[in-house]
Protein backbone atom coordinates (compact mmCIF):
# COMPACT_ATOMS: atom_id res chain seq x y z
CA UNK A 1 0.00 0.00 0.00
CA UNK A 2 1.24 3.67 -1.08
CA UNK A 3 1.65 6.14 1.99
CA UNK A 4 2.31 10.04 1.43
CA UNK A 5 3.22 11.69 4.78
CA UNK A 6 4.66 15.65 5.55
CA UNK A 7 8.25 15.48 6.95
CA UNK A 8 7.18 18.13 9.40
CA UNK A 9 3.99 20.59 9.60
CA UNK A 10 4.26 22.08 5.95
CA UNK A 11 7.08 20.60 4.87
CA UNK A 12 8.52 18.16 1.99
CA UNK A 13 5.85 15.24 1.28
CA UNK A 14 7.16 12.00 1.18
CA UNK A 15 5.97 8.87 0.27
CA UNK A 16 6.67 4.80 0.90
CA UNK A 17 5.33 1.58 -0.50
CA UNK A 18 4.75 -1.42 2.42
CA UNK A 19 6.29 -3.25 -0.33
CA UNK A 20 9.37 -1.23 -0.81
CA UNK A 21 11.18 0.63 2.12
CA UNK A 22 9.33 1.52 5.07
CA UNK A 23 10.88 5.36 6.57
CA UNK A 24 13.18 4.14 9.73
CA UNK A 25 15.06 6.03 12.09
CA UNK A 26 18.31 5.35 10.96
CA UNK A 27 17.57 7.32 7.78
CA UNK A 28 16.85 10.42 10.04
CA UNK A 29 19.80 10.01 11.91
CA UNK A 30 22.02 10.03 8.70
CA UNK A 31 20.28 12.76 7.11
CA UNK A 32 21.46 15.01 10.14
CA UNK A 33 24.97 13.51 10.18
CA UNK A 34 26.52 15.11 6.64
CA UNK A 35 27.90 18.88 6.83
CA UNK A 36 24.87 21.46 4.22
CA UNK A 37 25.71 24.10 2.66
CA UNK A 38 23.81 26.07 0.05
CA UNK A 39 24.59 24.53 -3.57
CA UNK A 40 25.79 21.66 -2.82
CA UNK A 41 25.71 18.44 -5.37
CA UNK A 42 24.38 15.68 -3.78
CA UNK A 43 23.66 12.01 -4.66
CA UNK A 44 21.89 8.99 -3.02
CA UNK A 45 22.59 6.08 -3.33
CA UNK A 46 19.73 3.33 -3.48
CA UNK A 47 17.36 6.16 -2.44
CA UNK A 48 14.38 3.75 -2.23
CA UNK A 49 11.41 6.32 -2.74
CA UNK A 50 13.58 9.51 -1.91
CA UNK A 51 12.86 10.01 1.94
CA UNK A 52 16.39 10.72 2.50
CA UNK A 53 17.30 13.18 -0.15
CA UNK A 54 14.09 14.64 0.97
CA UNK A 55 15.26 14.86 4.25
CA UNK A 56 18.82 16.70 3.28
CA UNK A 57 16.68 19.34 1.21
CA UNK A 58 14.16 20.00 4.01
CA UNK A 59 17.49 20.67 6.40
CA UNK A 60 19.01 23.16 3.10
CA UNK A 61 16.56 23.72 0.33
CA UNK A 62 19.68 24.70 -2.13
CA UNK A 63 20.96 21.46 -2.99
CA UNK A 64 20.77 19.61 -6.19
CA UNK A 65 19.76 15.72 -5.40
CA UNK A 66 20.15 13.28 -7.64
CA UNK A 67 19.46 9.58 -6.49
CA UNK A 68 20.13 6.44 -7.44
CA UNK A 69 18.03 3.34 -7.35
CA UNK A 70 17.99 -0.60 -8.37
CA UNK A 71 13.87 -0.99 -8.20
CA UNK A 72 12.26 0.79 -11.35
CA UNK A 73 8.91 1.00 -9.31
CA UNK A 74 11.23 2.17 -6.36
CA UNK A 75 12.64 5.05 -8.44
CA UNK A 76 9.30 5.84 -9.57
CA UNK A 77 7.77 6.74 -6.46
CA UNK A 78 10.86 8.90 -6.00
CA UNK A 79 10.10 11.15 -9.14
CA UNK A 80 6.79 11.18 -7.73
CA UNK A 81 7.79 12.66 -4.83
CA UNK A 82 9.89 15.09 -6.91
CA UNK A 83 6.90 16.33 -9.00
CA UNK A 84 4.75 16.60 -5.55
CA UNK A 85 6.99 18.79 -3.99
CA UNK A 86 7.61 20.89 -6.86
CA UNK A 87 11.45 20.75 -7.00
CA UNK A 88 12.22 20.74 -10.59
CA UNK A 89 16.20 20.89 -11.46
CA UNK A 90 16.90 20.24 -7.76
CA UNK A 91 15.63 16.71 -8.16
CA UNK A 92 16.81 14.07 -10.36
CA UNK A 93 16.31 10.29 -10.22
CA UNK A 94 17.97 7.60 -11.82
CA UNK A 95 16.75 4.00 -12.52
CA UNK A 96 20.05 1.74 -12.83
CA UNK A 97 22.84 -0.45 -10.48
CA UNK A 98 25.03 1.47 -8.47
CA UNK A 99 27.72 -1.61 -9.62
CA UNK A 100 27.26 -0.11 -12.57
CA UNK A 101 28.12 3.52 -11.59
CA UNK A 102 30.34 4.45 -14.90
CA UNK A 103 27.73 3.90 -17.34
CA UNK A 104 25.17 5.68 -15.26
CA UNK A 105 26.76 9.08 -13.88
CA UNK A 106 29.40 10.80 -14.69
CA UNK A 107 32.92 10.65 -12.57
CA UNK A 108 34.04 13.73 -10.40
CA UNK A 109 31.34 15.88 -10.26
CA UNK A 110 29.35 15.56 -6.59
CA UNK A 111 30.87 17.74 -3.35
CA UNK A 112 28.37 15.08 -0.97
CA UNK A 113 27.50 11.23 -1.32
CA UNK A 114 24.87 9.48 0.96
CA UNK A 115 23.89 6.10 1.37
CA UNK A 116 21.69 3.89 4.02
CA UNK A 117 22.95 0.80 2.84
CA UNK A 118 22.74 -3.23 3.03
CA UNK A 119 24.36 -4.00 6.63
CA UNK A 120 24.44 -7.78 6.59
CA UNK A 121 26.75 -10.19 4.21
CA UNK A 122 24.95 -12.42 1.87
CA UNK A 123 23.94 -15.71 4.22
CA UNK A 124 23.46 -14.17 7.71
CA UNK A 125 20.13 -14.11 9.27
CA UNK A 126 16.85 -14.48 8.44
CA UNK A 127 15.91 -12.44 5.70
CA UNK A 128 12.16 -10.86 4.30
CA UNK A 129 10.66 -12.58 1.57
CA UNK A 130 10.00 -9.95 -0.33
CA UNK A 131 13.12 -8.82 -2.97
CA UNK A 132 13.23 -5.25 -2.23
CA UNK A 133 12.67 -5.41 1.43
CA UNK A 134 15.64 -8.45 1.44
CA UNK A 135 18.01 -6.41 -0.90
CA UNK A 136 17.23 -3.07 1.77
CA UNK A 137 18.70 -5.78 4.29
CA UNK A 138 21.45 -8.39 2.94
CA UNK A 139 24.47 -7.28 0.67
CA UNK A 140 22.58 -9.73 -2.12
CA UNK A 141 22.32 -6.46 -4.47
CA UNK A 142 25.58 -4.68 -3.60
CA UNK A 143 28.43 -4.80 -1.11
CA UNK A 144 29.47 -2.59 1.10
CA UNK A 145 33.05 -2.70 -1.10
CA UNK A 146 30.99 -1.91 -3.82
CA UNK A 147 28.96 1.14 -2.39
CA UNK A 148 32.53 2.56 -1.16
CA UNK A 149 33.88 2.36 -4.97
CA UNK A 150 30.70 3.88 -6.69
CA UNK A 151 30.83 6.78 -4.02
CA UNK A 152 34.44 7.52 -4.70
CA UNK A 153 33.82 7.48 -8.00
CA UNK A 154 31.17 10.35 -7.76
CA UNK A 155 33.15 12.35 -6.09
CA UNK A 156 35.47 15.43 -6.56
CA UNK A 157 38.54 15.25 -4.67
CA UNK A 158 37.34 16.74 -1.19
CA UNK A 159 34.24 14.98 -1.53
CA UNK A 160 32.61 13.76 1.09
CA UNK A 161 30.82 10.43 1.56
CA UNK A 162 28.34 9.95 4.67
CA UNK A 163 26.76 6.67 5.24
CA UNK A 164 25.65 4.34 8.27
CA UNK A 165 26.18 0.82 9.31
CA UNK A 166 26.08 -0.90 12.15
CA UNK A 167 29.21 -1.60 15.07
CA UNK A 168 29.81 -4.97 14.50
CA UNK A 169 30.84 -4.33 10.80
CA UNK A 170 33.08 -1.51 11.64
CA UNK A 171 36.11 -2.93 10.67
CA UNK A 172 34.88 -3.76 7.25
CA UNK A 173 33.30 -0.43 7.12
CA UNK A 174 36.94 1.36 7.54
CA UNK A 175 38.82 -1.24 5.25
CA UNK A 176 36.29 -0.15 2.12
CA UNK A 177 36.38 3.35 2.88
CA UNK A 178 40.29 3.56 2.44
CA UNK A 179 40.58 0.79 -0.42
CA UNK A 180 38.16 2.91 -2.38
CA UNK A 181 40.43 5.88 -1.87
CA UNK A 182 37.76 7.76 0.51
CA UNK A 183 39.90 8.20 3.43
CA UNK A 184 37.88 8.13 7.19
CA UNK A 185 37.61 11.47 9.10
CA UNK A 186 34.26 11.33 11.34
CA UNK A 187 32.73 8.59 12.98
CA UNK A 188 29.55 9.10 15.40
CA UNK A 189 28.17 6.42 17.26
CA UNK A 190 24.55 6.01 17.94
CA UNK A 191 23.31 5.27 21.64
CA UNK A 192 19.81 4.44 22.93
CA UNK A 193 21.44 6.27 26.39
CA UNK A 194 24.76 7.11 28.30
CA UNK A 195 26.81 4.07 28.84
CA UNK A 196 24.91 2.06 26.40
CA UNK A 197 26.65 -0.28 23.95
CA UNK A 198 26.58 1.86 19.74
CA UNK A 199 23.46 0.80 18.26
CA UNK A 200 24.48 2.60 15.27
CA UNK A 201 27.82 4.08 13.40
CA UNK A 202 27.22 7.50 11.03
CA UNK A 203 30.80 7.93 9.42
CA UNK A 204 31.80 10.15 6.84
CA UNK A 205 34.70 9.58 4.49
CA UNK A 206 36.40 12.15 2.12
CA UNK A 207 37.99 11.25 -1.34
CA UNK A 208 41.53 11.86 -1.20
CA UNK A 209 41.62 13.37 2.88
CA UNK A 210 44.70 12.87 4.23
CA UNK A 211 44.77 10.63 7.40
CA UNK A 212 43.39 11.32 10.64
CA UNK A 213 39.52 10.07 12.18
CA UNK A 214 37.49 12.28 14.74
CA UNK A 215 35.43 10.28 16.98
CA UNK A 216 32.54 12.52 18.12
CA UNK A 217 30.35 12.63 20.83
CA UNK A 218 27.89 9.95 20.67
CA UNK A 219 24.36 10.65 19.39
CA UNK A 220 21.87 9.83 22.30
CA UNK A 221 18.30 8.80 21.80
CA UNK A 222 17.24 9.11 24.97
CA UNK A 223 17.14 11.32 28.09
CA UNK A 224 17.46 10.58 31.47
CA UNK A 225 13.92 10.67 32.13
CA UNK A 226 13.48 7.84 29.52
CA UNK A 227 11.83 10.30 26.83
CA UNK A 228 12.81 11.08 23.15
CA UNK A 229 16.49 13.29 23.35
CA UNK A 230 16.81 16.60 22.24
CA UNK A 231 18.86 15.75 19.37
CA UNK A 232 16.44 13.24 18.52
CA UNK A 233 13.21 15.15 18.82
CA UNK A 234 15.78 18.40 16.53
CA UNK A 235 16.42 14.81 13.49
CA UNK A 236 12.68 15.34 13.26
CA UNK A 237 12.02 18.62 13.41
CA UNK A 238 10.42 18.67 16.56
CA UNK A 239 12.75 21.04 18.12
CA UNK A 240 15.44 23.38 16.23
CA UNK A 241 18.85 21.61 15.41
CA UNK A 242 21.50 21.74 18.53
């Protein structure tokens, strides 16, 4: 079933398919995590329907987001959501593989590069039946080696590349940043409260950065009283940002 919903009170429309990708939190979470500026060039990749490129241009309306996705019915939706929101040249989607990136966008041209991607290997847990909601889980579509590469590729030198993953695949998540020449420089873990185990990792890598990671305060979800954090409640515009 399709579902259109307002990001905030009279803001950017989005919409998601029960059959495709259902809005989470840790999309939220990343869309806070990269560094806006007016103009940037931005790309998504697997955007699913387009929640988080929406999300980027509700936090800075002067970006130009182009997204990539696998699902033609996926990318679909996500022009839809262009059209309903009126944002002409600012919004671009693109039906293809991100494995194959070369014949699909051209090299060096993005400053930004986002992704929610895959977090489990091919084989590891159970998995939905349905193909898009099993590719949104399992690496059966893409790696995460193969995500790192087409990222790279998109970007200028300087570029950055912000994605999320979870703490157990950290090591693998530093290895593919560097091999794909997009050198680690923030990492953020996500908490559910103080002194609780990373739920989440938001990490940003930057093509050609020279070497040298910041490890930032961790993101909390919760208060002390138990309730939704401040942060939390700013990711969806609920409060202003911190």
């Amino acid at each position: 079933m399709e579902h259109w919903e307002s990001l905030c009170p009279g803001g950017l429309r989005f919409v998601y398919d029960d059959a495709l990708f259902r809005p989470g939190t840790d999309t939220f979470l990343l869309s806070a995590f990269p560094r806006l500026r007016p103009g940037l060039r931005v790309c998504d990749l697997g955007c699913g329907t387009g929640l988080l490129g929406l999300l980027l241009l509700q936090r800075q309306r002067e970006l130009r987001v182009t997204g990539l996705e696998l699902r033609p019915e996926a990318a679909l939706l996500a022009e839809r959501a262009g059209a309903e929101n009126s944002l002409g040249e600012r919004w671009t989607i693109r039906q293809g593989d991100l494995r194959e990136i070369r014949g699909l966008l051209p090299a060096g041209q993005l400053d930004l590069v986002v992704c929610n991607p895959p977090y489990y290997p091919p084989g590891s847990g159970r998995l939905p039946s349905a193909p898009a909601l099993r590719e949104a889980r399992s690496e059966s579509a893409c790696t995460l080696v193969e995500v790192c590469r087409a990222a790279s590729y998109l970007l200028r030198w300087g570029g950055a590349f912000c994605l999320c993953h979870k703490p157990e695949r950290l090591t693998d998540l530093l290895c593919a940043l560097r091999e794909a020449g997009l050198e680690p420089k923030r990492l953020r873990e996500v908490c559910r409260r103080p002194g609780a185990a990373p739920q989440l990792l938001l990490a940003e890598g930057r093509r050609g950065g020279r070497p040298g990671l910041t490890v930032e305060a961790p993101l909390l979800l919760e208060a002390p009283d138990g309730t939704p954090s401040a942060e939390l409640d700013a990711i969806y515009f609920k409060e202003d940002m911190p």
